[in-house]
Protein backbone atom coordinates (compact mmCIF):
# COMPACT_ATOMS: atom_id res chain seq x y z
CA UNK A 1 0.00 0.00 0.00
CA UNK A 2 2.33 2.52 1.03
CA UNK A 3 4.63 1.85 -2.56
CA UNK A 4 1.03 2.38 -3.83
CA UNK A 5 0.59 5.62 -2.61
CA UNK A 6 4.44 6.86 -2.77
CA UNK A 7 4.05 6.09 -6.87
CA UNK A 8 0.37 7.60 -7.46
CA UNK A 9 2.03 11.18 -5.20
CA UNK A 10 4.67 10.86 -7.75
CA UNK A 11 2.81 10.65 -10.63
CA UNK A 12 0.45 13.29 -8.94
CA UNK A 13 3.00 16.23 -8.66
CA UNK A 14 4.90 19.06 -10.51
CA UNK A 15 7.02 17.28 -12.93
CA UNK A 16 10.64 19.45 -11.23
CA UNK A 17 9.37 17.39 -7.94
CA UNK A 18 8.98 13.95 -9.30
CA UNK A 19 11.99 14.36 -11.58
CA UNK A 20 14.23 15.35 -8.33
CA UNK A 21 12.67 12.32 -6.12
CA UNK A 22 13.35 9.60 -8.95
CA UNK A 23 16.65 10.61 -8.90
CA UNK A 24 19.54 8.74 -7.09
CA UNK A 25 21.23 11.90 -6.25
CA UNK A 26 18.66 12.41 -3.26
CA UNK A 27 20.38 12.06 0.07
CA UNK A 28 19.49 8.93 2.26
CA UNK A 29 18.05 11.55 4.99
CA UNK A 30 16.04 13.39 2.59
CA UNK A 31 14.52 10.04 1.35
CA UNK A 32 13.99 8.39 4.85
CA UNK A 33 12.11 11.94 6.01
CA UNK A 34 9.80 11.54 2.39
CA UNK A 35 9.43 7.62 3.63
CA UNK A 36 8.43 8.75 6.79
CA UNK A 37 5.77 11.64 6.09
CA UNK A 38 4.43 8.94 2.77
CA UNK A 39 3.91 6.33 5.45
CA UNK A 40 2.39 8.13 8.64
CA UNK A 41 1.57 11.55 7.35
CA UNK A 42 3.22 13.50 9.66
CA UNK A 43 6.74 14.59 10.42
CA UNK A 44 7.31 16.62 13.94
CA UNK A 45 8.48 19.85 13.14
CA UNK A 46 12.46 20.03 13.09
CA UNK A 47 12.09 17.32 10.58
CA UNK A 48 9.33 19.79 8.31
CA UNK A 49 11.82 22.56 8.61
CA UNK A 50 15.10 20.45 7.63
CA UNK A 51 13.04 18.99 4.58
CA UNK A 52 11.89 22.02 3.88
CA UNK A 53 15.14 24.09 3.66
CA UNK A 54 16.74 21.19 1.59
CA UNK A 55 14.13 21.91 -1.37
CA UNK A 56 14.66 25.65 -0.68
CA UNK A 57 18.43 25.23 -0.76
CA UNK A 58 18.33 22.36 -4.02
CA UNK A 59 15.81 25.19 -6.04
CA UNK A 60 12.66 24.49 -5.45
CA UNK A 61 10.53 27.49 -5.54
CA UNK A 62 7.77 28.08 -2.89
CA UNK A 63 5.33 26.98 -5.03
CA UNK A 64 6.83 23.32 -5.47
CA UNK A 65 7.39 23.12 -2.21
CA UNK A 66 3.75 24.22 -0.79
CA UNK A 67 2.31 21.67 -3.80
CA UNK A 68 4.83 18.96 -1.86
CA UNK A 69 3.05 19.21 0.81
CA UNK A 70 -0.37 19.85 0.41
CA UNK A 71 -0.35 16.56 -1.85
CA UNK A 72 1.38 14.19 0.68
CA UNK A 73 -0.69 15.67 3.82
């Protein structure tokens, strides 16, 4: 179920965010806090505001990163 639901978010979003999260270039954090918030639906909130600064700091505008959100909570 959840591989279910981690595919149909990435075939849901902005095409920049699925592009980035199919990569291998993603750091094994990054990936285990996207795990985490796909499987439970929440992170607490030091791990929102890391995630959150890596997409800021990688490029990703406001925008993306509001979308990235709304569509995994």
């Amino acid at each position: 179920m959840y591989h279910h639901r981690l595919r149909s978010f990435l075939d849901s979003t902005s095409l920049v965010i699925t592009t980035y999260l199919r990569c291998s270039a993603v750091p094994s954090c990054i990936m285990n806090l996207i795990n985490t918030m796909m499987k439970v639906s929440d992170l607490d909130h030091f791990q929102r505001i890391a995630l959150v600064l890596y997409l800021k700091r990688i490029g990703f505008t406001v925008d993306d990163v509001v979308e990235f959100f709304r569509k995994v909570y």
